[in-house]
C-alpha atoms as a PDB file:
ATOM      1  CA  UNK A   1      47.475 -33.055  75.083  1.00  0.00           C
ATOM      2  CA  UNK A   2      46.419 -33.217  71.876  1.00  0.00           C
ATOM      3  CA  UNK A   3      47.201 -34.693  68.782  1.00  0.00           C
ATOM      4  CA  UNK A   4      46.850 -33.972  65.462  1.00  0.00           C
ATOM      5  CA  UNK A   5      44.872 -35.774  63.203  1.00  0.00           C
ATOM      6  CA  UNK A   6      46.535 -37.291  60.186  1.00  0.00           C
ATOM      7  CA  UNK A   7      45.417 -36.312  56.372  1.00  0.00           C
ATOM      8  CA  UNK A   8      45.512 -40.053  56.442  1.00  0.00           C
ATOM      9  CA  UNK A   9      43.278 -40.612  59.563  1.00  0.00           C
ATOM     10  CA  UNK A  10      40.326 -38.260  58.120  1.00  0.00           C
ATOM     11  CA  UNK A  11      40.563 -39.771  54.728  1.00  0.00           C
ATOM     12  CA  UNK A  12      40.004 -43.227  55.796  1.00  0.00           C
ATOM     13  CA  UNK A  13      37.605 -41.586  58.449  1.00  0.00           C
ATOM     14  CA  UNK A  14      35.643 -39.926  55.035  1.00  0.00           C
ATOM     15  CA  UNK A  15      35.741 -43.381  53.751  1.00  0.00           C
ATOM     16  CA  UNK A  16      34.346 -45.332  56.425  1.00  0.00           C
ATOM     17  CA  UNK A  17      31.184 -42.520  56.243  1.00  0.00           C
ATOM     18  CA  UNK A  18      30.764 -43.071  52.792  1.00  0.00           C
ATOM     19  CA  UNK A  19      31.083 -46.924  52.600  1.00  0.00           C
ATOM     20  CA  UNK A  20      27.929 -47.292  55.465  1.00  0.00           C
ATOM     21  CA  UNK A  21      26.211 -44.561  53.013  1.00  0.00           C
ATOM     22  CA  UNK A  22      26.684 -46.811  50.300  1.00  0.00           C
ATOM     23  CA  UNK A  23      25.582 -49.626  52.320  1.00  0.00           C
ATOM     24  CA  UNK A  24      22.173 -47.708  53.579  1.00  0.00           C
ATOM     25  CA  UNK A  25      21.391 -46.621  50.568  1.00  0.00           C
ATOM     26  CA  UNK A  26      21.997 -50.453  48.593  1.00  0.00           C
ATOM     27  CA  UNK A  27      19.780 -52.021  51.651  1.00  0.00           C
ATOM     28  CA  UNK A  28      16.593 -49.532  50.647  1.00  0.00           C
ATOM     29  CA  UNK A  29      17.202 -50.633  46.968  1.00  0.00           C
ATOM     30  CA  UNK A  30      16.853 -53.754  47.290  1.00  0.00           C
ATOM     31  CA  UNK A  31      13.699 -53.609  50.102  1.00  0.00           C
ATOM     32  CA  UNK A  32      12.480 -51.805  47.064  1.00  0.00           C
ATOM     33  CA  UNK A  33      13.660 -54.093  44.381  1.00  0.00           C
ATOM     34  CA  UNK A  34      11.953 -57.016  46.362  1.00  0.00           C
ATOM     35  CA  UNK A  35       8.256 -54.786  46.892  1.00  0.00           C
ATOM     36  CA  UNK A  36       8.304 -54.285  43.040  1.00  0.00           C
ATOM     37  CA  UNK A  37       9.305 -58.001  42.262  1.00  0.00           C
ATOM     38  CA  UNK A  38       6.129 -59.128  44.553  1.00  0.00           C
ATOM     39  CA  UNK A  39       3.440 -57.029  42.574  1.00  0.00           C
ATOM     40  CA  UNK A  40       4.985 -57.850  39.617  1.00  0.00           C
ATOM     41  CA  UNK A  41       4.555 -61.376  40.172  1.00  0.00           C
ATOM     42  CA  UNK A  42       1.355 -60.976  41.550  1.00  0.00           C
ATOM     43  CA  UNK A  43       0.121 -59.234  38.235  1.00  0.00           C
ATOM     44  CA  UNK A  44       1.863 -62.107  36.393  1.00  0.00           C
ATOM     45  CA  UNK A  45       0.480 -64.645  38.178  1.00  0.00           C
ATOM     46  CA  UNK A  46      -1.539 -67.336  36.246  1.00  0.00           C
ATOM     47  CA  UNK A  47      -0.810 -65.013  32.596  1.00  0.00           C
ATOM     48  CA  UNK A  48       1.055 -65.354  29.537  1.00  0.00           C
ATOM     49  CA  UNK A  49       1.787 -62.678  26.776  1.00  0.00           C
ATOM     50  CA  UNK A  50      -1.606 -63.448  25.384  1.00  0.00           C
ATOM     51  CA  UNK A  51      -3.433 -63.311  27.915  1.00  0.00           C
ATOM     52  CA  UNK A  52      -1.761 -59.625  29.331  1.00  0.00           C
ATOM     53  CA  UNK A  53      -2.610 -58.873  25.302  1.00  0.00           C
ATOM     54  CA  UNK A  54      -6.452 -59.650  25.905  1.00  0.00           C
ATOM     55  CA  UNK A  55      -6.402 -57.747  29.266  1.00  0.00           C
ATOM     56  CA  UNK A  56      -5.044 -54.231  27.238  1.00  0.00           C
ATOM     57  CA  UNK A  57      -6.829 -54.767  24.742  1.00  0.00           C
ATOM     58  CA  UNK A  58      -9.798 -54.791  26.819  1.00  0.00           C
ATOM     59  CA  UNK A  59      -8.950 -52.239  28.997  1.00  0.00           C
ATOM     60  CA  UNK A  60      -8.251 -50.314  25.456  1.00  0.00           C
ATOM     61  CA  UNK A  61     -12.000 -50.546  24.504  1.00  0.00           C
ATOM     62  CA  UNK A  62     -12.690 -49.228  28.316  1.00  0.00           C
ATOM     63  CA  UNK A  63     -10.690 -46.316  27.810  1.00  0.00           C
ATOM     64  CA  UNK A  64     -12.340 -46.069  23.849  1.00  0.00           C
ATOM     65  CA  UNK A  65     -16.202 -46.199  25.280  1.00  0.00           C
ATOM     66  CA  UNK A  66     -15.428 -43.925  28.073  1.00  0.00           C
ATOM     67  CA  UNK A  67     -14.552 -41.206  25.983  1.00  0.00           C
ATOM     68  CA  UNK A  68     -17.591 -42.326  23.427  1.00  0.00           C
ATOM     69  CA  UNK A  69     -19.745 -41.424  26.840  1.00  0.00           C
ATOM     70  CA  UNK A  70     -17.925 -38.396  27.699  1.00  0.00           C
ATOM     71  CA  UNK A  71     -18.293 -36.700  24.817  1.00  0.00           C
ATOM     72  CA  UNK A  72     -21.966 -37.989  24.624  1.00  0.00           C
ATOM     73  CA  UNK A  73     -22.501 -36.437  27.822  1.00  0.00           C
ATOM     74  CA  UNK A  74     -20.679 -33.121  27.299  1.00  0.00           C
ATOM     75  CA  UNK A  75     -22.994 -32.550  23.875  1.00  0.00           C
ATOM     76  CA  UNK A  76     -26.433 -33.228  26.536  1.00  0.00           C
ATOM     77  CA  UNK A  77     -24.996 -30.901  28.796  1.00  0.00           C
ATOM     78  CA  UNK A  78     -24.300 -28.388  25.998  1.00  0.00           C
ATOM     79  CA  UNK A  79     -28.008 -29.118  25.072  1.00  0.00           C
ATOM     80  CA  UNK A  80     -29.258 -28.986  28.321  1.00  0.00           C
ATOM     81  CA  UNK A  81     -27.375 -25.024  28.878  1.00  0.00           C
ATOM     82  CA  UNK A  82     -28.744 -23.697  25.606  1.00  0.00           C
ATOM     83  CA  UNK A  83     -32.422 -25.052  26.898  1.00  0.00           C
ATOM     84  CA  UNK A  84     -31.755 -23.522  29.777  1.00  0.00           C
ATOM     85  CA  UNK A  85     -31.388 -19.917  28.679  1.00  0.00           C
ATOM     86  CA  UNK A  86     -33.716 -20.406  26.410  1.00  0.00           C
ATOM     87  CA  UNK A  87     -36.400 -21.154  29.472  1.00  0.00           C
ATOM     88  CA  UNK A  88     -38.072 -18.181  31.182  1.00  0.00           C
ATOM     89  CA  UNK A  89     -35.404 -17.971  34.874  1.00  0.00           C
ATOM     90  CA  UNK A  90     -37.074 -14.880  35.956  1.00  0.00           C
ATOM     91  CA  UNK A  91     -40.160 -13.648  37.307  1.00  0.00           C
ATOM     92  CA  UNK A  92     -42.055 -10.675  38.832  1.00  0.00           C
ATOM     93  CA  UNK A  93     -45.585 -10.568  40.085  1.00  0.00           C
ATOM     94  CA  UNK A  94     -47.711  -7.801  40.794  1.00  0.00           C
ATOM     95  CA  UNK A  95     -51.332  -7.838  42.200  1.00  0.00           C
ATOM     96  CA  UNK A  96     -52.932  -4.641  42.383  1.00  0.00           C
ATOM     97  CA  UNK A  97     -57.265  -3.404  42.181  1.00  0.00           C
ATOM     98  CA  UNK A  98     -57.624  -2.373  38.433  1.00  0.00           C
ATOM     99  CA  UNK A  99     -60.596  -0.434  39.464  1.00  0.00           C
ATOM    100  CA  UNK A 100     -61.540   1.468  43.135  1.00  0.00           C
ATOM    101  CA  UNK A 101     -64.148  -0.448  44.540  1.00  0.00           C
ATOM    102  CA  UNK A 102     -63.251  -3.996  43.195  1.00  0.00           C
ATOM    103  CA  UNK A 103     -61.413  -5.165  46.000  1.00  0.00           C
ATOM    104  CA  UNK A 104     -58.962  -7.966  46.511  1.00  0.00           C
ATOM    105  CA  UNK A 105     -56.316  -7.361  44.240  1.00  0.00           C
ATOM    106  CA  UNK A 106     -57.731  -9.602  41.322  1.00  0.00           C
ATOM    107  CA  UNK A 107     -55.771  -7.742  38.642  1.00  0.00           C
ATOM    108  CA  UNK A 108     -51.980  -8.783  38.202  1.00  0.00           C
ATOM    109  CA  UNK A 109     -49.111  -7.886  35.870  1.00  0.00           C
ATOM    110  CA  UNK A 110     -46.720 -10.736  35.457  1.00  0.00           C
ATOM    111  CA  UNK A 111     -43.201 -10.486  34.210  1.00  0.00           C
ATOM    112  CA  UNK A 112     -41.249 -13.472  32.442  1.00  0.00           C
ATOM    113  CA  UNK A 113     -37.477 -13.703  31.045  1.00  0.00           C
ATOM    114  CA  UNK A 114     -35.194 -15.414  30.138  1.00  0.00           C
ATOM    115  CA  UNK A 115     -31.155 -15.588  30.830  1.00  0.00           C
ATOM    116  CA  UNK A 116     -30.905 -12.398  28.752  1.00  0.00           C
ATOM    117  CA  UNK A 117     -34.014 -10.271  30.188  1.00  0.00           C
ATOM    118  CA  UNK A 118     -36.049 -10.758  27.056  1.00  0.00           C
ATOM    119  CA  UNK A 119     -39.597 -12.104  27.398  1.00  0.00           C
ATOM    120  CA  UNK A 120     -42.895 -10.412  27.814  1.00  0.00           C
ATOM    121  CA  UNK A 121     -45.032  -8.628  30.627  1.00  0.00           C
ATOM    122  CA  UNK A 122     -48.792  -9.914  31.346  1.00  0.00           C
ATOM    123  CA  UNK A 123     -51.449  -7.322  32.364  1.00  0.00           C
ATOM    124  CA  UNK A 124     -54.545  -9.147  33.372  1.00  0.00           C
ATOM    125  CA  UNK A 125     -57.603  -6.572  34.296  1.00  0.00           C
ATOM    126  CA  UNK A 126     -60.350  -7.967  36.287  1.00  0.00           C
ATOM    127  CA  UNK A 127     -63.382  -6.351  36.128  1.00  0.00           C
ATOM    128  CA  UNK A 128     -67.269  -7.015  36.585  1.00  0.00           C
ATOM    129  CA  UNK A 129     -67.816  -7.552  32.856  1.00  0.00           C
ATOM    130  CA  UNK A 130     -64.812  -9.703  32.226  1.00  0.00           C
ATOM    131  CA  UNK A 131     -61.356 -10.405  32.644  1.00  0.00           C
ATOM    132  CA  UNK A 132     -59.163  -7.875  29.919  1.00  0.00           C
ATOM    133  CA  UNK A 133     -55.417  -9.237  29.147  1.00  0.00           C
ATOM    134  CA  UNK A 134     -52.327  -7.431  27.640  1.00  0.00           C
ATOM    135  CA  UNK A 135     -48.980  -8.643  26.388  1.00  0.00           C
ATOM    136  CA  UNK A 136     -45.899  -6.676  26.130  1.00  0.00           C
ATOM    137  CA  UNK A 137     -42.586  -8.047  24.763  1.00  0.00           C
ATOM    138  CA  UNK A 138     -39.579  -7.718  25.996  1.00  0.00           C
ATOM    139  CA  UNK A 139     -36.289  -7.342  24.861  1.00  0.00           C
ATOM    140  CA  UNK A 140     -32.721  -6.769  26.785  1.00  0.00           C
ATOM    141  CA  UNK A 141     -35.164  -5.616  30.037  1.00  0.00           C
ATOM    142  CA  UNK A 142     -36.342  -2.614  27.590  1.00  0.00           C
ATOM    143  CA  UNK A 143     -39.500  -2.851  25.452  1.00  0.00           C
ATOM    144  CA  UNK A 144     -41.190  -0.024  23.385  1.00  0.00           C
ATOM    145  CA  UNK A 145     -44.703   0.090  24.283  1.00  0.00           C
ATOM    146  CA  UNK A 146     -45.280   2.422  27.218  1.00  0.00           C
ATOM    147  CA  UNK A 147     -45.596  -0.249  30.618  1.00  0.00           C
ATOM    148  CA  UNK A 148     -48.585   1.109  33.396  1.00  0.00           C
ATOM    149  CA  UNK A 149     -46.998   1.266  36.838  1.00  0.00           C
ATOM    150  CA  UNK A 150     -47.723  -2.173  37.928  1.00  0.00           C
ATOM    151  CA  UNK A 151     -46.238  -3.401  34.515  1.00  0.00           C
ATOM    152  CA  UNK A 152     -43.004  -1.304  35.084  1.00  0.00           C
ATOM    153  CA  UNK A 153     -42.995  -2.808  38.768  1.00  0.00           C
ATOM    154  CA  UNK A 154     -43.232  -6.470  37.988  1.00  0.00           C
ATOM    155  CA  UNK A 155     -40.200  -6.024  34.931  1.00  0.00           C
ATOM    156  CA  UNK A 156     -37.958  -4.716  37.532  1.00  0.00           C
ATOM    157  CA  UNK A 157     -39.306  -7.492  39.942  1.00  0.00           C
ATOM    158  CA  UNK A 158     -37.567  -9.924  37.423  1.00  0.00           C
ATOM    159  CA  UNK A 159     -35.005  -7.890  36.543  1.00  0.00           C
ATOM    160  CA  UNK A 160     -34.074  -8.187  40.490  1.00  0.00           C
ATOM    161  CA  UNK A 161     -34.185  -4.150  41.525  1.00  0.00           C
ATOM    162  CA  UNK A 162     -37.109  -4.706  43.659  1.00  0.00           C
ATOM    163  CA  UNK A 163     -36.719  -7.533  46.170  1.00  0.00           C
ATOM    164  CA  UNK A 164     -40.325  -8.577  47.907  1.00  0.00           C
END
């Protein structure tokens, strides 16, 4: 049959638990304790207070010239971006006969901008008597000279609306 369990019986029971709880959780602190003592000692090995003083102080200038180079090299990138968009990134050709009976496209219109669609269009006309050139500016992807055809078709060449 069964018997009942004493308030006595579970609190020594609840003890028992705890104690090897206790115990389990003393044994990982000190596996820890002892890992930490060995790189301690390992960093202290063969070093006095002066000696650890020279070592952060070092490692102080480190830090010091890192950032020195950091923000040396954020200011060239800065550079670098604004050269960047300054620089012509976009282009449209366009060969075309300027006059019937020329043949092989000699004539071109040539489109060049930059990161914010201003820059200029290129008409080069070749003829028998000469070459004839033309430059249009550009500004925002409008301008306010009247472009020819082949002009209007190599701006929207660089503006991307016409892929080849």
């Amino acid at each position: 049959m069964f018997t009942t369990i004493s308030n006595q019986t579970i609190i020594s029971i609840a003890c028992i638990l705890v104690s090897f709880v206790s115990l389990a959780m003393a044994f990982i602190a000190l596996l820890n304790y002892r890992k930490l003592y060995k790189e301690y000692d390992y960093f202290m090995r063969g070093r006095d207070a002066e000696s650890l003083e020279d070592l952060i102080l070092e490692e102080k200038d480190a830090i010091f010239a890192l950032q020195s180079e950091d923000e040396n090299n954020k200011e060239y990138m800065r550079a670098m971006n604004r050269n960047v968009r300054a620089s012509f990134q976009k282009m449209g050709v366009v060969h075309y006969d300027a006059f019937e009976g020329m043949g092989g496209k000699m004539s071109f219109a040539l489109a060049l901008l930059d990161y914010t669609n201003s820059g200029f269009v290129i008409n080069c006309m070749h003829a028998r008597e000469g070459c004839f050139m033309y430059v249009k500016e550009i500004d925002a992807g409008t301008t306010e000279v009247p472009l020819g055809n082949e002009e209007k078709e190599a701006l929207e060449r660089a503006l991307g609306y016409i892929k080849d």
